[in-house]
N, C-alpha and C. Protein backbone atom coordinates (compact mmCIF):
# COMPACT_ATOMS: atom_id res chain seq x y z
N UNK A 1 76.46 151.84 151.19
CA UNK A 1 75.49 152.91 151.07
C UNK A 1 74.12 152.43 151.50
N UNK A 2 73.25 153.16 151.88
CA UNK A 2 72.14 153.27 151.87
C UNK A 2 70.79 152.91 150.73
N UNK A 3 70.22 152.40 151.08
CA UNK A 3 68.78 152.12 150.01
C UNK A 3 68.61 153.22 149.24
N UNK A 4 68.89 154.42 149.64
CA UNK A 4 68.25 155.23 148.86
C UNK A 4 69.20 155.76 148.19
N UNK A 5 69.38 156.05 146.92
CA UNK A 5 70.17 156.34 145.67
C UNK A 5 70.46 157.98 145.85
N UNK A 6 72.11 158.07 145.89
CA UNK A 6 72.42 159.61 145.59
C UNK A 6 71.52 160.50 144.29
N UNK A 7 71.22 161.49 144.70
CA UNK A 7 70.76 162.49 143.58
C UNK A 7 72.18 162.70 142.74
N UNK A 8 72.77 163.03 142.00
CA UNK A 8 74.03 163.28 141.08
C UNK A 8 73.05 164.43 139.98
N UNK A 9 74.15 164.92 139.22
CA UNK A 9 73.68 165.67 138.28
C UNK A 9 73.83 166.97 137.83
N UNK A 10 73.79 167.54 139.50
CA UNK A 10 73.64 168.64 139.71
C UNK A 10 74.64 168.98 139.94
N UNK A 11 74.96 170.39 140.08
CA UNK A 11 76.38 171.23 140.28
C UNK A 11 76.97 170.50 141.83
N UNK A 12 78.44 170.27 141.65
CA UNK A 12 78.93 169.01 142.35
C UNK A 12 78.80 169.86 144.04
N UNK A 13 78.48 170.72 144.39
CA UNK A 13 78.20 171.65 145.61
C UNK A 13 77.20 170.72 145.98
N UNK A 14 76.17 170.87 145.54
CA UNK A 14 74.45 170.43 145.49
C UNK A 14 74.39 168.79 145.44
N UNK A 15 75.45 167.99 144.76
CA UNK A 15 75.36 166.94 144.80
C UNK A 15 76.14 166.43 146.07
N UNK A 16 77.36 167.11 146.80
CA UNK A 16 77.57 166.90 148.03
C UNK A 16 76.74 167.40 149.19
N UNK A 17 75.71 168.50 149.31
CA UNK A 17 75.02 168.60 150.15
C UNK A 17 73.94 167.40 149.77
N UNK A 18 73.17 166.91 148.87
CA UNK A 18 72.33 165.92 148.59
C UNK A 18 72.89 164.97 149.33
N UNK A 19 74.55 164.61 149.84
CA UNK A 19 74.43 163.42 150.50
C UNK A 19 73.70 163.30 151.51
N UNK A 20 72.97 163.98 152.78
CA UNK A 20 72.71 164.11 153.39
C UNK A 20 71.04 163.90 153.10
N UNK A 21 70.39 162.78 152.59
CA UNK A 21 68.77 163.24 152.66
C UNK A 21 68.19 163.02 153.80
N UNK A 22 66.65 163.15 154.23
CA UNK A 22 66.06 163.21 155.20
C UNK A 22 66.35 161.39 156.36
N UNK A 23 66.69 160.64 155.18
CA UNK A 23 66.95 159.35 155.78
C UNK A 23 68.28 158.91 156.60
N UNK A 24 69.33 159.38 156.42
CA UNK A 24 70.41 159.53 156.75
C UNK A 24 71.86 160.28 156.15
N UNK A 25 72.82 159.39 156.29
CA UNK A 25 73.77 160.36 155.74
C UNK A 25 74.36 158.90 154.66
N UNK A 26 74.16 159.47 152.84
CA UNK A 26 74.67 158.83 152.05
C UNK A 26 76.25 158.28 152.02
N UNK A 27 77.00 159.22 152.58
CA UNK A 27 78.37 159.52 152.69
C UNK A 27 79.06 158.75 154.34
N UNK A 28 78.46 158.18 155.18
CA UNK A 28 78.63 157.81 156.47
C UNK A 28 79.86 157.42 156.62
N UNK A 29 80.19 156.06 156.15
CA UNK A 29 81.81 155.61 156.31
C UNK A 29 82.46 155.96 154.91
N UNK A 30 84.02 155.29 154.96
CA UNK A 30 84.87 156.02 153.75
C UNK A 30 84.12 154.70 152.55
N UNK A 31 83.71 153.84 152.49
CA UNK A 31 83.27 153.10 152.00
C UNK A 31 82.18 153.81 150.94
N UNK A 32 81.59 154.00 151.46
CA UNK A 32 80.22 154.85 151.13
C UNK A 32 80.67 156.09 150.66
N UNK A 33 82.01 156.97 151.05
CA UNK A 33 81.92 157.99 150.70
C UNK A 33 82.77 158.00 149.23
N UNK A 34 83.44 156.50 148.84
CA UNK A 34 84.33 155.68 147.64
C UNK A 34 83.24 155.52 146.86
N UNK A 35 81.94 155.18 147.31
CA UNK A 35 81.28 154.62 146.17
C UNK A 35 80.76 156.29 145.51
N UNK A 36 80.33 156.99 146.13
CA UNK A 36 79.70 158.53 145.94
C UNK A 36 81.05 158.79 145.06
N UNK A 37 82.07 158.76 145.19
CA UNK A 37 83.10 159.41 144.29
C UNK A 37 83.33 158.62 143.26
N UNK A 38 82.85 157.44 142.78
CA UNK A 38 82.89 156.83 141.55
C UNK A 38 81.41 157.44 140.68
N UNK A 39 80.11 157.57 141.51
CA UNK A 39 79.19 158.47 141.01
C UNK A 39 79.97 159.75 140.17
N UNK A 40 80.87 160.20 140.96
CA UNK A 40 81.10 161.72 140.59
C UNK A 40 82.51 161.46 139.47
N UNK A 41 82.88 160.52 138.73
CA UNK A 41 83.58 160.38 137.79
C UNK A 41 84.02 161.50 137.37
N UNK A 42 85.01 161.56 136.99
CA UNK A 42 85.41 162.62 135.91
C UNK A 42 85.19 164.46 136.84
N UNK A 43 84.59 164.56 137.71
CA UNK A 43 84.39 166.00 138.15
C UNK A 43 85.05 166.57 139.23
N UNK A 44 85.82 165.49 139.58
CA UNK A 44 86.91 165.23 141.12
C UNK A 44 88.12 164.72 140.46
N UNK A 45 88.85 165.71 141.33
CA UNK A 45 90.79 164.39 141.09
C UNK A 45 90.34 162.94 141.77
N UNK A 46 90.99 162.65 141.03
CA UNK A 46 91.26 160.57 141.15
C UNK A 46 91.42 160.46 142.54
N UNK A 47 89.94 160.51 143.39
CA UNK A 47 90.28 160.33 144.71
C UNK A 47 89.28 158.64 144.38
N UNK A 48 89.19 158.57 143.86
CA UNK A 48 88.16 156.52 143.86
C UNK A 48 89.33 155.80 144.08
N UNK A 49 90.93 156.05 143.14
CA UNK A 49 91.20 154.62 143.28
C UNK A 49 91.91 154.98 144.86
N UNK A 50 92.18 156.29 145.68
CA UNK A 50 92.92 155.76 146.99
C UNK A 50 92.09 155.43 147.91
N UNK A 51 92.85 155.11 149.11
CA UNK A 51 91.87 154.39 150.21
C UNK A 51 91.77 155.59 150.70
N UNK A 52 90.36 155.86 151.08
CA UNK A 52 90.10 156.62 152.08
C UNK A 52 89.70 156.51 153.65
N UNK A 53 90.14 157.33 154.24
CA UNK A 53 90.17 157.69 155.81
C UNK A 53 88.69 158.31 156.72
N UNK A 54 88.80 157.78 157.74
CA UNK A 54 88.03 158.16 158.72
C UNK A 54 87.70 159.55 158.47
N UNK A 55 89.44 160.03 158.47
CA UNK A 55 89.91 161.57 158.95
C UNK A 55 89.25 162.34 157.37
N UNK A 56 90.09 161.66 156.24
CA UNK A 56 89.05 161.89 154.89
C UNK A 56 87.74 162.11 155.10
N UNK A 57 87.17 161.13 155.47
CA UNK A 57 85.76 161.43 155.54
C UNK A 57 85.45 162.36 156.52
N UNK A 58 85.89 162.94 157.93
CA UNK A 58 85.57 163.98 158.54
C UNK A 58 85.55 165.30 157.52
N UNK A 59 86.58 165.62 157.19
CA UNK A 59 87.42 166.64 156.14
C UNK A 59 85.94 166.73 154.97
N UNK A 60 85.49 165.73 154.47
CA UNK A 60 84.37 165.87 153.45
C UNK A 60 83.14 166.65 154.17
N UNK A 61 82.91 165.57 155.47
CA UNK A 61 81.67 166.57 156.12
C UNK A 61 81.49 167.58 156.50
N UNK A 62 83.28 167.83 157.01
CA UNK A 62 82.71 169.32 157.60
C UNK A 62 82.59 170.34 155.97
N UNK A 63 83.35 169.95 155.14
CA UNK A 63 82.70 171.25 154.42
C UNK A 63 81.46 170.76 153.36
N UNK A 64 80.78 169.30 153.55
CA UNK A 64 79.47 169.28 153.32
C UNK A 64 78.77 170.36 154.30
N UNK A 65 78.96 170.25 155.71
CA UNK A 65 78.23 170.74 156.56
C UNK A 65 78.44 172.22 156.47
N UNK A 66 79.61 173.05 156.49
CA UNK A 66 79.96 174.34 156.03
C UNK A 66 78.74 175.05 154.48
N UNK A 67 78.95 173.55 153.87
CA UNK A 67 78.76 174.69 152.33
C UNK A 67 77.36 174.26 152.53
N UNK A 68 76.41 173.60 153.01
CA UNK A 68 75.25 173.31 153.40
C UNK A 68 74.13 174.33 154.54
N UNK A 69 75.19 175.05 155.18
CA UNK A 69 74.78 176.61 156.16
C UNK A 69 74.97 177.13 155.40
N UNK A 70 75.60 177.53 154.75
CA UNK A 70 76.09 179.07 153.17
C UNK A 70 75.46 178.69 152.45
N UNK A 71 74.98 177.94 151.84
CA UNK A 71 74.47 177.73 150.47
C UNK A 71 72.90 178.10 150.93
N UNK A 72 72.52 177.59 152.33
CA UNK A 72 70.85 177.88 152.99
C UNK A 72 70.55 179.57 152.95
N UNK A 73 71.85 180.43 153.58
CA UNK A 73 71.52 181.36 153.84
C UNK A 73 71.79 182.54 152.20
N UNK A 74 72.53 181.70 152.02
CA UNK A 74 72.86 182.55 150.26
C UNK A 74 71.78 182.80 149.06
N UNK A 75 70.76 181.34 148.94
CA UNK A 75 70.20 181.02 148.24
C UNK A 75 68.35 181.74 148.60
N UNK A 76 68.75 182.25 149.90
CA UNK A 76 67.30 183.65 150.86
C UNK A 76 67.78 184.17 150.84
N UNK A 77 68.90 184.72 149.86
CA UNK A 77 69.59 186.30 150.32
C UNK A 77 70.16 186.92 151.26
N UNK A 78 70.23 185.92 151.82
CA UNK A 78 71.07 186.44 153.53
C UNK A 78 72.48 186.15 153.51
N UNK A 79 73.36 187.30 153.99
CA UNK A 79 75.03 186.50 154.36
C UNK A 79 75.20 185.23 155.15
N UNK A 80 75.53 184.53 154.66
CA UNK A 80 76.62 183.66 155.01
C UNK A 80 77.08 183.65 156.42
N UNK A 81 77.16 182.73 157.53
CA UNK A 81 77.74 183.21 158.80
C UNK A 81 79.78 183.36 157.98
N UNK A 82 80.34 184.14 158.86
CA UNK A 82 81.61 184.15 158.50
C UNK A 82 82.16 183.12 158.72
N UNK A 83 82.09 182.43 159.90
CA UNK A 83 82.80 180.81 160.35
C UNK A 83 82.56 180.29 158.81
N UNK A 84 81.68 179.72 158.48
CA UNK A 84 81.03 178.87 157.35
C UNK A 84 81.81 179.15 155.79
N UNK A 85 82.17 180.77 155.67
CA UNK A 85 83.16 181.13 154.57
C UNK A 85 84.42 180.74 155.11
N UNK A 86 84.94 181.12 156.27
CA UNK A 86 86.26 180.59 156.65
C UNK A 86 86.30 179.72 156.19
N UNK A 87 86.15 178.86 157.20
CA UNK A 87 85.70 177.19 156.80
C UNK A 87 86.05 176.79 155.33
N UNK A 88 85.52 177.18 154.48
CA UNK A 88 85.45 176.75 153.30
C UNK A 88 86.81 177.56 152.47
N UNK A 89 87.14 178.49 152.84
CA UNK A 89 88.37 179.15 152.38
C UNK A 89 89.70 178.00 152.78
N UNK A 90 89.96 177.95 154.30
CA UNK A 90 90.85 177.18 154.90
C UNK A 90 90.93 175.98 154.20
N UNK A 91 90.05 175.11 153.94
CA UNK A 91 89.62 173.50 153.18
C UNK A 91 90.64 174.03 151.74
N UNK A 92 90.44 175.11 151.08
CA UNK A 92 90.62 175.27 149.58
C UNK A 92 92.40 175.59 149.97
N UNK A 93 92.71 176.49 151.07
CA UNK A 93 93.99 176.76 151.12
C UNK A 93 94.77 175.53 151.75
N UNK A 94 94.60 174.85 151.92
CA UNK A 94 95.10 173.24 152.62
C UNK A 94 95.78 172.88 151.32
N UNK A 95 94.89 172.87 150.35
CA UNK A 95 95.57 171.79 149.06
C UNK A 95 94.98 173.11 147.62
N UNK A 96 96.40 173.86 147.64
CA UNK A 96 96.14 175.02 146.76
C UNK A 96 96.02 174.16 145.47
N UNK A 97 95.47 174.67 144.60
CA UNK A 97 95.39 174.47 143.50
C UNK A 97 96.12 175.00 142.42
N UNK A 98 97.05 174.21 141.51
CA UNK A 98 98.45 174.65 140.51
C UNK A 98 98.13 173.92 139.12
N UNK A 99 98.35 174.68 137.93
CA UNK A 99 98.13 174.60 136.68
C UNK A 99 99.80 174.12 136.64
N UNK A 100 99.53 172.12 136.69
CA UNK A 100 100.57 172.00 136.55
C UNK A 100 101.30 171.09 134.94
N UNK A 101 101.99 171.67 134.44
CA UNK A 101 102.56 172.04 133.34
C UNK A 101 103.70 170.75 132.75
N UNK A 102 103.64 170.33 131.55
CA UNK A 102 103.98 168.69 131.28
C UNK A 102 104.43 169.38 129.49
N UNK A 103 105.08 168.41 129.17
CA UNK A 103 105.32 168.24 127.69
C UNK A 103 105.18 166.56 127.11
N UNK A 104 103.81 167.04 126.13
CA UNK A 104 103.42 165.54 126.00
C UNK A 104 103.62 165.84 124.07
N UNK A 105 104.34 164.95 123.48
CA UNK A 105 104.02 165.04 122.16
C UNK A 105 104.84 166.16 121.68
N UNK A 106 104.27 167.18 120.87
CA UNK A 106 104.98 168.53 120.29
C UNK A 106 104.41 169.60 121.07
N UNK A 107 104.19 169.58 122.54
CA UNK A 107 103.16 170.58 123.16
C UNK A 107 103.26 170.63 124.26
N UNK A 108 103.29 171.67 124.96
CA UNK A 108 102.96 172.10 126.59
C UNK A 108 101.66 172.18 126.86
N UNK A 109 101.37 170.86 127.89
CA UNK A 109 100.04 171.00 128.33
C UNK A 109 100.30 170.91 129.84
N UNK A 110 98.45 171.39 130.57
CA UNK A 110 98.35 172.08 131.87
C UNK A 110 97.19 171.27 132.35
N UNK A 111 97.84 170.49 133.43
CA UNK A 111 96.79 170.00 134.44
C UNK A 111 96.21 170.43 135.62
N UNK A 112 95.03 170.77 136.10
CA UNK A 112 94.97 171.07 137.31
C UNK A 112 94.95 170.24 138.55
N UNK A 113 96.20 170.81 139.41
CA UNK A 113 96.14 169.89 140.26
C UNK A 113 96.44 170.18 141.71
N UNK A 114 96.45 169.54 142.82
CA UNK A 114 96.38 169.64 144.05
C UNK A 114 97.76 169.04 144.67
N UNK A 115 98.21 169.45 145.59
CA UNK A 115 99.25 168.24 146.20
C UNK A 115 98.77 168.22 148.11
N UNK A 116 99.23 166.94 148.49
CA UNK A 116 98.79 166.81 149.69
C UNK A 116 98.03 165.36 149.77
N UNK A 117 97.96 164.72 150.96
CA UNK A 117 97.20 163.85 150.98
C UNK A 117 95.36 163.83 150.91
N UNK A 118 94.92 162.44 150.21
CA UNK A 118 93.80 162.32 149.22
C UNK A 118 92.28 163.29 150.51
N UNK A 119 92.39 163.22 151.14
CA UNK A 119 91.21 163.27 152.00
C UNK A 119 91.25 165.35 151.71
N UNK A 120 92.35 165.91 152.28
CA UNK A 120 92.85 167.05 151.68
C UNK A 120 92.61 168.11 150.22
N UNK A 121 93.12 166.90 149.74
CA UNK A 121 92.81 167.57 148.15
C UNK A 121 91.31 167.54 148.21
N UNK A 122 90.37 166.17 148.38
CA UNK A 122 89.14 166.23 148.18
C UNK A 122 88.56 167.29 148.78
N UNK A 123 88.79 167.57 149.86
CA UNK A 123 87.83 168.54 150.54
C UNK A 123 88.38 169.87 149.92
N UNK A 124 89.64 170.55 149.70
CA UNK A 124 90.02 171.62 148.84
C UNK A 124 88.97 171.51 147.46
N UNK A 125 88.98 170.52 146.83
CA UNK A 125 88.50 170.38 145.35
C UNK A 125 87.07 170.75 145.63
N UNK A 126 85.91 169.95 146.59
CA UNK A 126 84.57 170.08 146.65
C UNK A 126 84.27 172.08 147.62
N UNK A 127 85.22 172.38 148.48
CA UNK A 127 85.22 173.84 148.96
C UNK A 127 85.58 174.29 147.60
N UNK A 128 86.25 173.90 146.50
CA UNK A 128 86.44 174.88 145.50
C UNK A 128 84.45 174.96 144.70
N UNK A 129 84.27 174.09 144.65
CA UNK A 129 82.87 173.27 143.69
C UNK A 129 81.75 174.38 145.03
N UNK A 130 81.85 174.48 145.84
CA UNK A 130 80.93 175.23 147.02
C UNK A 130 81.03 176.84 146.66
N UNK A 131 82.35 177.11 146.45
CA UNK A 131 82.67 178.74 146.32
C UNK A 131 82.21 178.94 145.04
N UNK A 132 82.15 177.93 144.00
CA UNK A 132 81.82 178.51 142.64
C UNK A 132 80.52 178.67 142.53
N UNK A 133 79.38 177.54 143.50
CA UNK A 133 77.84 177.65 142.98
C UNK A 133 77.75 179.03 144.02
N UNK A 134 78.26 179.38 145.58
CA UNK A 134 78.01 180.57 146.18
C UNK A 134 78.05 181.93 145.74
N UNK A 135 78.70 182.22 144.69
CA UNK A 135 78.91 183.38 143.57
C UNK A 135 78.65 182.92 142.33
N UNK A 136 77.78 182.10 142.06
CA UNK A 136 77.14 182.24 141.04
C UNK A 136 75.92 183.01 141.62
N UNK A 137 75.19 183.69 140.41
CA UNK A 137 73.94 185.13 140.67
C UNK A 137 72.86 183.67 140.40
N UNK A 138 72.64 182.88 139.94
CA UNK A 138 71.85 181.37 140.04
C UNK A 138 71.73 180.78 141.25
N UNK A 139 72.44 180.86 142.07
CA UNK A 139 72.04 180.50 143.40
C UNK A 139 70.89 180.62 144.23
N UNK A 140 70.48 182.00 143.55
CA UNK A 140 69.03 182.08 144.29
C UNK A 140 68.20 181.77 144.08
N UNK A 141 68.44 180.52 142.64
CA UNK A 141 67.47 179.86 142.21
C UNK A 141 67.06 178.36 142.33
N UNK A 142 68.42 178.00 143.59
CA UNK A 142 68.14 176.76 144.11
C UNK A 142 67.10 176.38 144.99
N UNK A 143 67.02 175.35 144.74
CA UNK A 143 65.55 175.34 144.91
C UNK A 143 65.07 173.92 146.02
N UNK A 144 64.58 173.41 146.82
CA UNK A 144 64.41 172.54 147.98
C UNK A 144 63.20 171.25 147.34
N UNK A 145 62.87 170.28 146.76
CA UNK A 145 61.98 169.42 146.45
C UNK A 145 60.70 169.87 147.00
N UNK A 146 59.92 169.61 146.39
CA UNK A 146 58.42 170.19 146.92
C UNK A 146 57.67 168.83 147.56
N UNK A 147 58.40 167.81 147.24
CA UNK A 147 57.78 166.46 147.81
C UNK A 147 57.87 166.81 149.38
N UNK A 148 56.51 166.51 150.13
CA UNK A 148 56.42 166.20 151.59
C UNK A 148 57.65 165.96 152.34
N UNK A 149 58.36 164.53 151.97
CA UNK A 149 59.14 163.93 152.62
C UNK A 149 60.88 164.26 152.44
N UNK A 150 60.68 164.97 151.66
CA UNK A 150 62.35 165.33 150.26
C UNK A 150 63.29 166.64 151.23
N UNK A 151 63.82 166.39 150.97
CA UNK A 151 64.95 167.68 151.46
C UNK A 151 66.08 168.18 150.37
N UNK A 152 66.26 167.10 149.49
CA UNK A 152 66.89 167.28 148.17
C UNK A 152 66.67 169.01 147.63
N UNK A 153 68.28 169.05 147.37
CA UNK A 153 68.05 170.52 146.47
C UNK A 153 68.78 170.51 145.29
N UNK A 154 68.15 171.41 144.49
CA UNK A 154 68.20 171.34 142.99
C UNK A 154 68.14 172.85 142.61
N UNK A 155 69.20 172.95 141.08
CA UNK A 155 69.05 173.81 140.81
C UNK A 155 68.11 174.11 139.04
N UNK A 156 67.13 174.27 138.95
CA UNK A 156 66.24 174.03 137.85
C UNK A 156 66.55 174.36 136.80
N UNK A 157 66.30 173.69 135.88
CA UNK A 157 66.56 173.68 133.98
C UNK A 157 65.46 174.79 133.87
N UNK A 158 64.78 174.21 133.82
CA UNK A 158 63.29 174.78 134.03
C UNK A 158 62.37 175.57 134.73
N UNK A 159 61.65 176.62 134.87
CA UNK A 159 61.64 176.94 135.73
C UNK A 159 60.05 176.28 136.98
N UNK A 160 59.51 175.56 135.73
CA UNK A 160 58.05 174.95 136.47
C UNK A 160 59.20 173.37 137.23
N UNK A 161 60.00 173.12 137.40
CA UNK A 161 60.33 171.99 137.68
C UNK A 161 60.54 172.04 139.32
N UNK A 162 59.52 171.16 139.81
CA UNK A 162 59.27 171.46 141.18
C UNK A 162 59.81 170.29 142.17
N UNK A 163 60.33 169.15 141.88
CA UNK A 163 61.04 168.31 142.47
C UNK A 163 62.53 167.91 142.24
N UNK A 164 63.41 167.07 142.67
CA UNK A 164 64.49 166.34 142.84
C UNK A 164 64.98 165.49 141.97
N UNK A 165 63.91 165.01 141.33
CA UNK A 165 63.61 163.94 140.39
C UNK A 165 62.58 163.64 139.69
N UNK A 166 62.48 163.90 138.69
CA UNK A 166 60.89 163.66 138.08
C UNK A 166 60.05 161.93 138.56
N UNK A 167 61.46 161.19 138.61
CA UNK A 167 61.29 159.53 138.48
C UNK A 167 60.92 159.08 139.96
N UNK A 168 61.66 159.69 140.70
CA UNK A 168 61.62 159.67 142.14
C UNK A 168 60.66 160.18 142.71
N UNK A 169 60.72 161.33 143.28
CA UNK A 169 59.55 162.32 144.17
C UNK A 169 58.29 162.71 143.22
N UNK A 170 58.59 163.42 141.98
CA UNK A 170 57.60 163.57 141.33
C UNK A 170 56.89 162.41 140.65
N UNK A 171 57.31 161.14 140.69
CA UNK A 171 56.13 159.94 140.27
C UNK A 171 55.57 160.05 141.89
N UNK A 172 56.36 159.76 143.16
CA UNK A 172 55.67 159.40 144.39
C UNK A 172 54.59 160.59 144.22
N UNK A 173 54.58 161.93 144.08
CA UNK A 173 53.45 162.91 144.34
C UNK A 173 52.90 162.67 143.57
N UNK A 174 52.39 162.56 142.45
CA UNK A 174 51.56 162.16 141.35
C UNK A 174 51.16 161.25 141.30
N UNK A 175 51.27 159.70 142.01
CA UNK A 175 50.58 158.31 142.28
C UNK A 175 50.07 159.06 143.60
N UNK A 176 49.99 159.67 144.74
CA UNK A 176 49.17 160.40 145.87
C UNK A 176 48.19 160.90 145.31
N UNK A 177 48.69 161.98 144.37
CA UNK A 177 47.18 162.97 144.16
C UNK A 177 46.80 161.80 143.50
N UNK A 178 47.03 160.63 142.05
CA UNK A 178 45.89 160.24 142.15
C UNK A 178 44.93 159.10 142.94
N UNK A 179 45.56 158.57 143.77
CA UNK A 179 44.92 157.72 144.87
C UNK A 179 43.94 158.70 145.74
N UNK A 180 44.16 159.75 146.18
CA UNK A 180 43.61 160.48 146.84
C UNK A 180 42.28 160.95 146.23
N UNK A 181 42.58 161.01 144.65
CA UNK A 181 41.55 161.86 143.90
C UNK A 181 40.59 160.62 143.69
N UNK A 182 41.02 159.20 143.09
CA UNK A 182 40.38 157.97 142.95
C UNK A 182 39.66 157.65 144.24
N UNK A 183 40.10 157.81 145.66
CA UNK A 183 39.70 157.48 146.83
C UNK A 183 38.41 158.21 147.00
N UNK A 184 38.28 159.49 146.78
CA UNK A 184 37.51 161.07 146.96
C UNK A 184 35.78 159.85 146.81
N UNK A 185 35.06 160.48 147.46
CA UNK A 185 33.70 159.64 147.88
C UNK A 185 32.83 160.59 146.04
């Protein structure tokens, strides 16, 4: 990976378009795109412990890159190009998703799960994580970092919360204004 630290946190849509900040691409080789999925613990099928692929990692970008045009034009109120919903439909119908059904103990329990190879499921699982923040009525409340340099998007707790990171962008803007204000003749 890169110097600069994934944003995480956020609805796992937002945390896969975040791979992408103004510096490069967090997600570049499958290496990088293994370490981002140990970030995302627990919110993805067990794609950390397989090896991942070139072709895996294509499969991730394009529907980073898909849910990254929809999510721009959704979040201004505008439709969606249709390619960009395709797109993200096709990814989810590749590796359907089945409530699949076990007897553990005195009980029938239900896992959700995918079948197909790992690169597959992932990109089905994160197009599923894209379709859920795109119909959420909150979407239009995502929101772009107000820092100069930031491209990071976020969706706010709060509604005065104007950066990516309070620790990150909002210390860098707040050591500016006050150098700037200390500098002032």
């Amino acid at each position: 990976m890169s110097d600069v630290v994934p944003l995480t946190g956020e609805p796992l849509a937002l945390d896969l378009v975040n791979t992408r900040p103004a510096v490069g691409d967090l997600i570049a080789t499958p290496d990088a795109l293994h370490a981002w999925l140990e970030l995302q613990a627990g919110r993805l099928p067990d794609a950390s412990a397989a090896e991942l692929t070139v072709a895996d990692l294509a499969a991730v970008h394009a529907v980073r890159d898909h849910t990254a045009r929809a999510l721009d034009r959704v979040r201004h109120g505008r439709a969606p190009a249709a390619a960009d919903l395709a797109a993200l439909n096709d990814a989810q119908r590749a590796a359907p998703a089945i409530n699949e059904l076990s007897w553990e103990g005195a009980a029938v329990v239900t896992r959700r799960g995918r079948s197909g190879p790992v690169g597959v499921r992932l990109a089905a699982a994160l197009a599923e994580a894209a379709a859920d923040l795109l119909v959420d009525p909150g979407v239009t409340k995502v929101r772009q970092c107000e820092a100069d340099d930031c491209v990071m998007l976020f969706l706010p707790a709060h509604p005065r919360r104007r950066w990516c990171s309070a620790s990150r962008c909002g210390n860098r803007v707040r050591v500016a204004r006050h150098y700037h204000r200390s500098k002032a003749p």
